[in-house]
Protein backbone atom coordinates (compact mmCIF):
# COMPACT_ATOMS: atom_id res chain seq x y z
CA UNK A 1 129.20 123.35 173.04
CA UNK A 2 129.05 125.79 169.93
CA UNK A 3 131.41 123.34 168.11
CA UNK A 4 128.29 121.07 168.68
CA UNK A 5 125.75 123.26 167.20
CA UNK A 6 127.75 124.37 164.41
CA UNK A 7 128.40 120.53 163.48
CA UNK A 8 124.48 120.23 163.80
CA UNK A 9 124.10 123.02 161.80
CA UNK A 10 125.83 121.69 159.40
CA UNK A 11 124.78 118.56 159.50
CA UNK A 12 121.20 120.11 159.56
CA UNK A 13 122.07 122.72 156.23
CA UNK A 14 124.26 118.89 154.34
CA UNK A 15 120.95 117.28 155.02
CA UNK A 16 118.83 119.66 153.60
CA UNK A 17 120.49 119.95 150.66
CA UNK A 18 120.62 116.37 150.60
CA UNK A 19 116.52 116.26 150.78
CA UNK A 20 116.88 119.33 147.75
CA UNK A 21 118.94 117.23 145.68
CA UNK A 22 116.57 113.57 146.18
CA UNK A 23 113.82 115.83 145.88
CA UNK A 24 114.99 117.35 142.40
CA UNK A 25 116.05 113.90 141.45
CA UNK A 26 113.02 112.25 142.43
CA UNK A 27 110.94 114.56 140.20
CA UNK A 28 113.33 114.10 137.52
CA UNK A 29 112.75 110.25 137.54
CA UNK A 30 109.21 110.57 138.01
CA UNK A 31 109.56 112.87 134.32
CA UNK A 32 111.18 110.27 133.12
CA UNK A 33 108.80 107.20 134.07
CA UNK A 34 106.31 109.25 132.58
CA UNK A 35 107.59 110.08 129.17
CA UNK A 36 108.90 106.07 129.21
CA UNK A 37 105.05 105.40 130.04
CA UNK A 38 103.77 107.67 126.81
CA UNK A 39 106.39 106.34 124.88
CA UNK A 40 105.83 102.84 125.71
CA UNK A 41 101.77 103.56 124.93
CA UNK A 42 102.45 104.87 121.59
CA UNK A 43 104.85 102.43 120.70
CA UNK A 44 101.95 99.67 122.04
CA UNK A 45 99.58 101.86 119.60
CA UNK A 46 101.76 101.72 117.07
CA UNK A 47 102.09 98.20 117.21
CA UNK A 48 98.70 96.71 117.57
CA UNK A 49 97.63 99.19 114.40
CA UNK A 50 100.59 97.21 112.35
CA UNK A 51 99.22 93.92 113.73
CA UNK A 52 95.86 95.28 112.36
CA UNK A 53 97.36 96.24 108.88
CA UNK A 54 98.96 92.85 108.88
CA UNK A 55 95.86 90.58 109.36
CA UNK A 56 94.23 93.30 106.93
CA UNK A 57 97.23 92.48 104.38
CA UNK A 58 96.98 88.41 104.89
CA UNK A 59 92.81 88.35 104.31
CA UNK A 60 93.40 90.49 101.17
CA UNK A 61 96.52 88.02 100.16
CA UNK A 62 93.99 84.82 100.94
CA UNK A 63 91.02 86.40 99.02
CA UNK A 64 93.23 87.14 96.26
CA UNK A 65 94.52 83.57 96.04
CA UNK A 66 90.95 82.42 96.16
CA UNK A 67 90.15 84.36 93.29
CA UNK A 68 93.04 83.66 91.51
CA UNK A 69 92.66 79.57 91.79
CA UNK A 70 88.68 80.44 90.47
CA UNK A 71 89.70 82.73 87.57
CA UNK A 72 92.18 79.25 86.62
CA UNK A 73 89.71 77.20 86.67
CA UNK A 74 87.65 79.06 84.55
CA UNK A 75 90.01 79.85 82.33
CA UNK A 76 90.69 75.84 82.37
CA UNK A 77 86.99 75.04 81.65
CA UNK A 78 87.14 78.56 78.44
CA UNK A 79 89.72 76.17 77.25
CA UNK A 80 88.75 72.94 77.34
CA UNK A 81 85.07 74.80 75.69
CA UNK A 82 87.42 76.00 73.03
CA UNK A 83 88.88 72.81 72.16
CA UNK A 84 85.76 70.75 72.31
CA UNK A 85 84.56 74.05 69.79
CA UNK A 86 87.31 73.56 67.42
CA UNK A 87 87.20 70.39 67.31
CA UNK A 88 83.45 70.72 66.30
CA UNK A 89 84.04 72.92 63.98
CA UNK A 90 86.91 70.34 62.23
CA UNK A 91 83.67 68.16 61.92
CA UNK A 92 81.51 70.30 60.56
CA UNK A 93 84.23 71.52 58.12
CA UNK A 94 85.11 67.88 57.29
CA UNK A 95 81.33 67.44 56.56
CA UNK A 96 80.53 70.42 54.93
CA UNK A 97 83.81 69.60 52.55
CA UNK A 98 82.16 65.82 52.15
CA UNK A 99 78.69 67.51 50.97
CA UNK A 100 80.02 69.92 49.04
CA UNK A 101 82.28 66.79 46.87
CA UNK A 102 79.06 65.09 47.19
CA UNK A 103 76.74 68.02 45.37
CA UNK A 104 79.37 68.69 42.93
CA UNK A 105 79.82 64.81 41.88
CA UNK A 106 75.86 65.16 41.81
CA UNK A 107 75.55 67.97 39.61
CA UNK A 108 78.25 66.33 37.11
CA UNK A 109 75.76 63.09 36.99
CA UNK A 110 73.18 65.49 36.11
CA UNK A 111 75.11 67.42 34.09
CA UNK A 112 76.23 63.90 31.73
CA UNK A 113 72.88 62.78 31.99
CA UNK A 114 71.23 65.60 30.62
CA UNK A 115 74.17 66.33 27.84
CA UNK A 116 73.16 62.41 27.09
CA UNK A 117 69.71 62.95 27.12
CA UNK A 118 69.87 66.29 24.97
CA UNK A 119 72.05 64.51 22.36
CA UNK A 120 69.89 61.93 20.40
């Protein structure tokens, strides 16, 4: 009968050990779980503030396209306002050169006429 006991004794002092050991382990894996948690919530964090940044980054990219395809068109229409300048000023110049030829052969008739009229 002491053989008995002694195995229960045993058995008693294996399975207490046994409950040590899934008890130390159990905490261990509940550590774990946790940190996995806190690193899973800053990783989620992390995340959704570079999804933020992102759709920051692509409104900024769109606005700047928008003002980019306004600038060209006004720099279309500066153009176009320069042309249609220039080529006003060709016909101003081309008139301007006209009158001038015009006044000059003018002041040449008056210029004969008088030498004719001063020379009896």
């Amino acid at each position: 009968f002491d053989k008995v006991l002694k195995m229960v004794d045993d058995m008693m002092s294996a399975l207490k050990k046994e409950q040590s050991d899934d008890d130390a382990k159990n905490d261990y894996c509940k550590a774990e779980l946790d940190r996995a948690e806190d690193t899973t919530k800053e990783l989620k964090h992390g995340l959704s503030n570079l999804a933020t940044r992102m759709q920051t980054q692509k409104d900024e990219t769109e606005k700047i396209k928008t003002e980019i395809k306004e600038l060209s068109a006004g720099i279309k229409q500066l153009d176009k306002a320069v042309d249609d300048a220039t080529e006003t000023r060709k016909e101003e110049h081309e008139a301007y050169v006209q009158a001038v030829a015009e006044d000059r052969g003018a002041v040449q008739i008056l210029d004969f006429a008088r030498n004719r009229r001063a020379d009896p």
